[in-house]
N, C-alpha and C. Protein backbone atom coordinates (compact mmCIF):
# COMPACT_ATOMS: atom_id res chain seq x y z
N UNK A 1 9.72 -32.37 3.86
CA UNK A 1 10.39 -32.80 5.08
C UNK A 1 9.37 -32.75 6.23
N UNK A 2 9.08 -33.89 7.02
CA UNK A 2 8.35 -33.82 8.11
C UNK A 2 8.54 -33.14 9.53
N UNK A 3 8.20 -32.67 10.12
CA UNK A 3 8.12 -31.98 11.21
C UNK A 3 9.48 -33.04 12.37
N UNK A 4 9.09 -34.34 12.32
CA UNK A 4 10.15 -35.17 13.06
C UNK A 4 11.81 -34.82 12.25
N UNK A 5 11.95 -34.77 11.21
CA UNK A 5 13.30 -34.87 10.00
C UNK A 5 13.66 -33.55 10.45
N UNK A 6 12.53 -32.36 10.96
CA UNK A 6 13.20 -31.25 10.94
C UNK A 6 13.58 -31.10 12.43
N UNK A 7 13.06 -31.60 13.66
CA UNK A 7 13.41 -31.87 14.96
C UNK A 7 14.83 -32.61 14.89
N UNK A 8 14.79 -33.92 14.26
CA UNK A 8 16.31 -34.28 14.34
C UNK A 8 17.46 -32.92 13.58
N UNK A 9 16.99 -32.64 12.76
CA UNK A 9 17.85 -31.80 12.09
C UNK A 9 18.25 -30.76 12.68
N UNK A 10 17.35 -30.02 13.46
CA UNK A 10 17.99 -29.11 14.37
C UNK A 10 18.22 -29.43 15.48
N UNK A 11 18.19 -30.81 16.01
CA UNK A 11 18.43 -31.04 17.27
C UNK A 11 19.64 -30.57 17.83
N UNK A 12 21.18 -30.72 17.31
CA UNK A 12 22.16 -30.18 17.04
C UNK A 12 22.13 -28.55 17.71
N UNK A 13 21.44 -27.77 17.42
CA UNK A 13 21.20 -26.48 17.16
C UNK A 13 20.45 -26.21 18.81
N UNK A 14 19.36 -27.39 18.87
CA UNK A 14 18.91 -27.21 20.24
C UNK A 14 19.71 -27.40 20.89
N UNK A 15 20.31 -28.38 21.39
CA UNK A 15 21.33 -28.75 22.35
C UNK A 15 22.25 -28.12 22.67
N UNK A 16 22.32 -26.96 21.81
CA UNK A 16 23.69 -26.04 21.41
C UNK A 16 23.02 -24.99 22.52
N UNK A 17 22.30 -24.74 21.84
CA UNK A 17 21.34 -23.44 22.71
C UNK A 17 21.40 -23.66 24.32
N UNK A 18 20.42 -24.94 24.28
CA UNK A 18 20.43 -25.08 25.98
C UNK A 18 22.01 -25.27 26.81
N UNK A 19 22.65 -25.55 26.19
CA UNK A 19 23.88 -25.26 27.03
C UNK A 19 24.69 -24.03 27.05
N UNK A 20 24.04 -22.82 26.54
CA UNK A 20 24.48 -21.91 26.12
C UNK A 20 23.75 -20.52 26.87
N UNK A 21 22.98 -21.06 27.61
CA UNK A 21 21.76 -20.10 28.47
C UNK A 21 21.94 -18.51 29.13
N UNK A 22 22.11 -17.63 28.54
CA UNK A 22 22.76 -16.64 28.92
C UNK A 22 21.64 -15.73 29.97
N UNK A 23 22.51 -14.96 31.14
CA UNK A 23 22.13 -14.38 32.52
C UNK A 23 21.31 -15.67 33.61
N UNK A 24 22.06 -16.99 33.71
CA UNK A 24 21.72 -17.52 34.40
C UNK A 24 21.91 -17.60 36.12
N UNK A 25 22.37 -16.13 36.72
CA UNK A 25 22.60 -15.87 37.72
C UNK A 25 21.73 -14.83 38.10
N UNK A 26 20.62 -15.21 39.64
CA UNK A 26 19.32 -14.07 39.46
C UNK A 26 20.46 -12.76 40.17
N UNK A 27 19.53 -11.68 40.18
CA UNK A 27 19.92 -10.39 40.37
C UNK A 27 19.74 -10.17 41.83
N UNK A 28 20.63 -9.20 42.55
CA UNK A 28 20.90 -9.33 43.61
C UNK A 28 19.40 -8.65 44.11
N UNK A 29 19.40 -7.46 43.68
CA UNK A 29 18.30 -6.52 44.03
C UNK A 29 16.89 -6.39 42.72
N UNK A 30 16.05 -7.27 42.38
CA UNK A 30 15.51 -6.83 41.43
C UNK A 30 14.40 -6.59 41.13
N UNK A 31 14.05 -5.63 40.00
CA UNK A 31 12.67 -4.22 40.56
C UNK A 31 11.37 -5.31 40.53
N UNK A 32 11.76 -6.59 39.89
CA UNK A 32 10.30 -7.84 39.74
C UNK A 32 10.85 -9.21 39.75
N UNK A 33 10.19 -9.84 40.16
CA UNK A 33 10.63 -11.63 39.79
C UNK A 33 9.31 -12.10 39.65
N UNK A 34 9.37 -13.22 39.14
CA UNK A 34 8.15 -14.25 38.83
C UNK A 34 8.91 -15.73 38.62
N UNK A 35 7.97 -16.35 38.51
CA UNK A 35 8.11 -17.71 38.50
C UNK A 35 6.91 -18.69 37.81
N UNK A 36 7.19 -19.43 36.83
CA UNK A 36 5.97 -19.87 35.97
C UNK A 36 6.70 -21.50 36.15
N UNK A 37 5.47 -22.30 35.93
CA UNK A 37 5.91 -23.70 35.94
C UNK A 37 4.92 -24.71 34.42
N UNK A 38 5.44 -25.26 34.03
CA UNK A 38 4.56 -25.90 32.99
C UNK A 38 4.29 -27.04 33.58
N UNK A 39 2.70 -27.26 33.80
CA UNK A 39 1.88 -28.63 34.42
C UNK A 39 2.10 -29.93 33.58
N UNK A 40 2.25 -29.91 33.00
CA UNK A 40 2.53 -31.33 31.91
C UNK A 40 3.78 -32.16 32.19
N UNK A 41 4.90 -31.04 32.39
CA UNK A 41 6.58 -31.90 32.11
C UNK A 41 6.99 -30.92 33.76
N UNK A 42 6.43 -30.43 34.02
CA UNK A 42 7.00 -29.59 35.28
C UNK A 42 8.17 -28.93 35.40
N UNK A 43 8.17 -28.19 33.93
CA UNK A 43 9.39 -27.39 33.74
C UNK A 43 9.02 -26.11 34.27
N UNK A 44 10.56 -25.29 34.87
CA UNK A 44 9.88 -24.36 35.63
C UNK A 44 11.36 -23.31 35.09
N UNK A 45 10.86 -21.91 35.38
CA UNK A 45 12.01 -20.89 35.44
C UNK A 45 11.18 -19.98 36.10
N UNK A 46 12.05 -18.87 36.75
CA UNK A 46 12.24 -18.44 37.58
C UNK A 46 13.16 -17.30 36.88
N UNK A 47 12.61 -15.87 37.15
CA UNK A 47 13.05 -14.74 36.48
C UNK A 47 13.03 -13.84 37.34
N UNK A 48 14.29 -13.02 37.78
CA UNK A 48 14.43 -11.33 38.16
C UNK A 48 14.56 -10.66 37.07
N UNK A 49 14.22 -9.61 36.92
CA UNK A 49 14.50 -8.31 36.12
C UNK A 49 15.08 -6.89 37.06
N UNK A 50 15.50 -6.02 36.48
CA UNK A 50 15.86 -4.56 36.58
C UNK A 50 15.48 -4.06 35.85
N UNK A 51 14.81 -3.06 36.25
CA UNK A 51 14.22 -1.99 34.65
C UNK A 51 14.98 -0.88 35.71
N UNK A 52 14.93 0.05 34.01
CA UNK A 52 15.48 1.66 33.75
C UNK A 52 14.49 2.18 33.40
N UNK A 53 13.30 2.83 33.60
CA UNK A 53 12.56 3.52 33.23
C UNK A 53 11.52 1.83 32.74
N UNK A 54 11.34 1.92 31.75
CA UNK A 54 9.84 0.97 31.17
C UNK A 54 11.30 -0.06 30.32
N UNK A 55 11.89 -0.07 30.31
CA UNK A 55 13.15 -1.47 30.04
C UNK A 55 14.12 -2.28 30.96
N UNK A 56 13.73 -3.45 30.53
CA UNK A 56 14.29 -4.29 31.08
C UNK A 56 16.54 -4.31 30.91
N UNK A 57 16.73 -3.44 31.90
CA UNK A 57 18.60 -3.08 32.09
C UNK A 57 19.06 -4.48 32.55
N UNK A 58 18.56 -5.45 33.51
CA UNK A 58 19.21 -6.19 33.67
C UNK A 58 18.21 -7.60 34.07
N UNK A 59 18.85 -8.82 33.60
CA UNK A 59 18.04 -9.97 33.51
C UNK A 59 18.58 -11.19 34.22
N UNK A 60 17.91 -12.14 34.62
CA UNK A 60 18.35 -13.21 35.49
C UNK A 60 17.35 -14.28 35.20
N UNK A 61 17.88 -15.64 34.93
CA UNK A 61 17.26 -16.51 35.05
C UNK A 61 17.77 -17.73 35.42
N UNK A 62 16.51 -18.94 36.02
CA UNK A 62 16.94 -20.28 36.97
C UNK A 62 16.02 -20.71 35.86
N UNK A 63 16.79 -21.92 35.05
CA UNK A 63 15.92 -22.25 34.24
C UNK A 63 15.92 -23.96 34.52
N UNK A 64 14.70 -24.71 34.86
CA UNK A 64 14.88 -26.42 35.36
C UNK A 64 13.74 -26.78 34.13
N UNK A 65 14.51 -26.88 32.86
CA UNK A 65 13.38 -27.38 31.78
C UNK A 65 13.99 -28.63 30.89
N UNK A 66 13.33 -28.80 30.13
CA UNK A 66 13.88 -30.04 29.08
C UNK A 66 14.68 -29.41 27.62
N UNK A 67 15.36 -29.60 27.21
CA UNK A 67 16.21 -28.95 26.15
C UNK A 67 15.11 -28.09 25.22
N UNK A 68 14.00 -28.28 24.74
CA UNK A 68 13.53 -27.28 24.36
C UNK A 68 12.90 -25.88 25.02
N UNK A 69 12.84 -26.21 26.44
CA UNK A 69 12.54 -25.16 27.60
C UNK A 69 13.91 -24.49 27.58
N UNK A 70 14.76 -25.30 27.52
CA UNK A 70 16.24 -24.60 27.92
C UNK A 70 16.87 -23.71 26.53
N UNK A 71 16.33 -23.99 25.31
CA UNK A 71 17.09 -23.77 24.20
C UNK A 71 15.77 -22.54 23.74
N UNK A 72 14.67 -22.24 24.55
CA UNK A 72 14.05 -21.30 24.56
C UNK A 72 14.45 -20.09 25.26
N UNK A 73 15.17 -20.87 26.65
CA UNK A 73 15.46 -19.66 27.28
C UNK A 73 16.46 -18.67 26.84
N UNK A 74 17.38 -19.49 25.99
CA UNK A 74 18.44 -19.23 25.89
C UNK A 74 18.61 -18.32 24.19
N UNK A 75 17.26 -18.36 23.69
CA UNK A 75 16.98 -17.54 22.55
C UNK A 75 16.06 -16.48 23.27
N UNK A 76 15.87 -16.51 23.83
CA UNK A 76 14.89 -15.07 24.60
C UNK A 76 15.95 -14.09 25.65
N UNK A 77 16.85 -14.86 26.25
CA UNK A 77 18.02 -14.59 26.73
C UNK A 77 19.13 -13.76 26.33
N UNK A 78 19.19 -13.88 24.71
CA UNK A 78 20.14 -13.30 23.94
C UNK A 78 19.53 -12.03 23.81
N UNK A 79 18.64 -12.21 24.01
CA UNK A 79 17.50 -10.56 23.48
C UNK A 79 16.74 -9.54 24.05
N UNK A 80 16.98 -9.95 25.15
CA UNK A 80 16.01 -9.50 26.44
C UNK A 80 16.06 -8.17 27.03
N UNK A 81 17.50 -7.84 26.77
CA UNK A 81 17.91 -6.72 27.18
C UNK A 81 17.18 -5.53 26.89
N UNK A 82 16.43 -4.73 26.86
CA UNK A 82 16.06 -3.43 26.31
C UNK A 82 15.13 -3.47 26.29
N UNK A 83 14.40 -4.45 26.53
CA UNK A 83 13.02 -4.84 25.80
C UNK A 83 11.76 -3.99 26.82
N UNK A 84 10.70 -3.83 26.43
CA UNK A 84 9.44 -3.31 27.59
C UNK A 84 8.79 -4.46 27.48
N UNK A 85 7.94 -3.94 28.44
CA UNK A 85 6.60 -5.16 28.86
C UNK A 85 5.89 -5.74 27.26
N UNK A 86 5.38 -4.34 26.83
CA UNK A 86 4.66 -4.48 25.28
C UNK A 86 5.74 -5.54 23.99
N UNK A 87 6.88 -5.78 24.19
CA UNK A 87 7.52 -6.09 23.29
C UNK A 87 7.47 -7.89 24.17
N UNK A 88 7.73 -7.66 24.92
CA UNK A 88 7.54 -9.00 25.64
C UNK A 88 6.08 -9.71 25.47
N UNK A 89 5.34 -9.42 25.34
CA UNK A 89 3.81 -9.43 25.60
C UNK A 89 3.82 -9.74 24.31
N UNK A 90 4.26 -9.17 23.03
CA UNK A 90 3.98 -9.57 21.56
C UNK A 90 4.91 -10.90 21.63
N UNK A 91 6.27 -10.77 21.90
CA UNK A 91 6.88 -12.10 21.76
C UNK A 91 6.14 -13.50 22.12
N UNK A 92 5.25 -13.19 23.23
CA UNK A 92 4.76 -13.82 23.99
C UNK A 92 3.44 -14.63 22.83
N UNK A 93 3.07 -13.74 22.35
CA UNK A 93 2.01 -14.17 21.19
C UNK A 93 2.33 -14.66 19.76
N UNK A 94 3.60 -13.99 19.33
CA UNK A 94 3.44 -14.88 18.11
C UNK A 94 4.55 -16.21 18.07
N UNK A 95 5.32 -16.24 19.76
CA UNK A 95 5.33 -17.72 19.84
C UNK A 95 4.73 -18.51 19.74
N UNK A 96 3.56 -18.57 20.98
CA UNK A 96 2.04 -19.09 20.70
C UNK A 96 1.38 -19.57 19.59
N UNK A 97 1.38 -18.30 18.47
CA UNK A 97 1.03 -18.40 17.45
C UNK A 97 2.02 -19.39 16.52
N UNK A 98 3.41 -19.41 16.36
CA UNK A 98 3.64 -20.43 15.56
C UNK A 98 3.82 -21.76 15.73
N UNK A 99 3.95 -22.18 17.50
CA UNK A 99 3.76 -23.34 18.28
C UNK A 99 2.24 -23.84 17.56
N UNK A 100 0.94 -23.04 17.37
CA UNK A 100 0.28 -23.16 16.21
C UNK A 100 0.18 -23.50 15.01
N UNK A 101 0.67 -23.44 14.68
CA UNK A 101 1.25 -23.44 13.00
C UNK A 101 1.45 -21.97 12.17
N UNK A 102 1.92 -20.96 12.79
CA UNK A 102 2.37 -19.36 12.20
C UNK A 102 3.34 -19.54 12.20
N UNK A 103 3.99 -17.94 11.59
CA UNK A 103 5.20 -18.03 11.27
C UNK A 103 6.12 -17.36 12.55
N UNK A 104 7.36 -17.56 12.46
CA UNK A 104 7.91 -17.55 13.20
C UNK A 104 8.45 -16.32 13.88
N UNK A 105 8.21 -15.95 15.07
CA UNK A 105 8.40 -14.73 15.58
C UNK A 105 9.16 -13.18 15.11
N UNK A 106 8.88 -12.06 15.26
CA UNK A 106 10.01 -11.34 14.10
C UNK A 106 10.83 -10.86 15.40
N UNK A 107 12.06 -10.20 14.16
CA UNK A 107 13.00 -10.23 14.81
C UNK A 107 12.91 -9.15 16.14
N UNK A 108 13.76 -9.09 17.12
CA UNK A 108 14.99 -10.39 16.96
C UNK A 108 14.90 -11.50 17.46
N UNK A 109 13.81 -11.81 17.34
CA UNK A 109 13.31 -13.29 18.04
C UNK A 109 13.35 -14.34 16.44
N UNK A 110 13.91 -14.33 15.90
CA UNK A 110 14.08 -15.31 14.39
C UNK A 110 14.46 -16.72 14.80
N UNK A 111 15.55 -16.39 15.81
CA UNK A 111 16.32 -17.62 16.37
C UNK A 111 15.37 -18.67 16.91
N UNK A 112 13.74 -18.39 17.02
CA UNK A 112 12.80 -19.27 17.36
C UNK A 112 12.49 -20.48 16.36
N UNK A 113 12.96 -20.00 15.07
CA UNK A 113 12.52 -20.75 14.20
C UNK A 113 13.14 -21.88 14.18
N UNK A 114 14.29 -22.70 15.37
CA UNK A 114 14.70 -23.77 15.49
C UNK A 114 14.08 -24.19 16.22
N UNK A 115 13.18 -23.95 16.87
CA UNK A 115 11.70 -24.10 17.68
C UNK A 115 10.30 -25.02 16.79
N UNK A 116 10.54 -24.60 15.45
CA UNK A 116 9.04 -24.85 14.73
C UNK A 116 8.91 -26.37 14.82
N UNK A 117 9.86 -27.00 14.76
CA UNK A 117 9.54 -28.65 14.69
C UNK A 117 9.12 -28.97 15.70
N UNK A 118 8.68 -28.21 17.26
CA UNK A 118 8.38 -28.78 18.42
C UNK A 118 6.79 -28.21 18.35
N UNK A 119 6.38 -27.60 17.02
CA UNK A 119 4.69 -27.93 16.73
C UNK A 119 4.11 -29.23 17.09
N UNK A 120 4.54 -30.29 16.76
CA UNK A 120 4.12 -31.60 16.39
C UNK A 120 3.78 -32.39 18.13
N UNK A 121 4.78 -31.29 18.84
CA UNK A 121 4.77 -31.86 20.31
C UNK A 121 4.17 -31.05 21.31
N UNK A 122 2.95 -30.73 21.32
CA UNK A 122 2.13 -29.95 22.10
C UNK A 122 2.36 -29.85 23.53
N UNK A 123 2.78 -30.96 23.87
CA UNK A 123 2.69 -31.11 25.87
C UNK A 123 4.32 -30.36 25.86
N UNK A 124 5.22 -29.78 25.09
CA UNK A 124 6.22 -29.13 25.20
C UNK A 124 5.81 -27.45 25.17
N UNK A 125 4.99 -27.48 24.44
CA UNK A 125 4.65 -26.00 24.49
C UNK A 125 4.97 -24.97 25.39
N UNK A 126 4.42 -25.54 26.40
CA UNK A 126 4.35 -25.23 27.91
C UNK A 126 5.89 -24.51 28.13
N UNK A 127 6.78 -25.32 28.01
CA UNK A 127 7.99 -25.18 28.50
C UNK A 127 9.08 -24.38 27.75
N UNK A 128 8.50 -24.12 25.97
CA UNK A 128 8.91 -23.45 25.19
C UNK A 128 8.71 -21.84 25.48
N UNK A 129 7.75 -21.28 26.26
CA UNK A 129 6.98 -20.50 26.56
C UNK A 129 7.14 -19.53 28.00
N UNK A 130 7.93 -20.49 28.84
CA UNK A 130 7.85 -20.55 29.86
C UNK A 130 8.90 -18.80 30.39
N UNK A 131 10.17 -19.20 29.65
CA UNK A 131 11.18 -18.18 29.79
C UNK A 131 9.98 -16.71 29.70
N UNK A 132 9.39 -16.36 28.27
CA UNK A 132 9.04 -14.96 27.98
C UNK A 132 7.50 -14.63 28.90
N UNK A 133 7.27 -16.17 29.04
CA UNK A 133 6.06 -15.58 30.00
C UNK A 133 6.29 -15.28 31.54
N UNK A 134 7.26 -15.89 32.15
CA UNK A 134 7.40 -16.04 33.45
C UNK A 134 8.30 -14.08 33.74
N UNK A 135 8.57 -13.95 32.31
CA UNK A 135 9.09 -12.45 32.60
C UNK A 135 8.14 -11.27 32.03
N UNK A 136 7.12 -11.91 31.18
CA UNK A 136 5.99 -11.06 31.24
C UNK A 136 5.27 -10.88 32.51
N UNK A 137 4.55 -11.99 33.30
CA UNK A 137 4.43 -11.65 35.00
C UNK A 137 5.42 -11.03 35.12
N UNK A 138 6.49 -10.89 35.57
CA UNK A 138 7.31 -9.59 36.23
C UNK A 138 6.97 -8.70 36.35
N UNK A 139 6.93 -8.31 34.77
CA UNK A 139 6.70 -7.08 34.47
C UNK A 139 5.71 -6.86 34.59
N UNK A 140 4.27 -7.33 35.16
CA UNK A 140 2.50 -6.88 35.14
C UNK A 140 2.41 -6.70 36.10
């Protein structure tokens, strides 16, 4: 199956996601924000956090991306909660890495693997990326 057969095939699955974007309201008071933009498609999000000690208690995001920016956020979104900088920072890499051709993030980031068919589309990268990095700045 080609990389396109498997994009249509989960397209379904994307579309599902990006309309599904969970903590899309920023935080009133929060301990970091950042903001990352991808130069190619000019997808952008925009992240508050709350931490409790070295974890992220509470999360917020403005997400203006293209369904795979949006169906990223919205798998990093589901998971975000608890997380530290260091766990963010790895997510951050073996996305990277399978936007590459690796395998697909471990858990509980699995849900990326409706992600792998957007290998083939490099100038998306950017925007796939955008959610876990724009909340890695936060947190640095």
């Amino acid at each position: 199956m080609s990389d396109s057969d498997l994009f249509k095939l989960y397209s379904q699955q994307i579309l599902a996601l990006a309309a599904t974007i969970p903590h899309t309201e920023p935080l009133p008071h929060p301990s970091a924000s950042a903001r990352k933009r991808a130069p190619l498609c000019g997808s952008t999000v925009e992240v508050t956090v709350q931490l409790d000690g070295d974890r992220i208690a509470a999360f917020g995001q403005k997400v203006q991306a293209c369904a795979l920016g949006q169906a990223s956020a919205s798998i990093f979104g589901a998971q975000v909660l608890g997380l530290t900088r260091s766990e963010v920072a790895r997510l951050c890499a073996e996305l990277e890495a399978m936007l590459a051709g690796g395998p697909v993030p471990a858990a509980p980031f699995a849900g990326y693997e409706v992600l792998q068919a957007a290998r083939a589309y490099p100038n998306r990268h950017a925007s796939i990326l955008l959610a876990p990095q724009a909340t890695l700045a936060a947190l640095s």
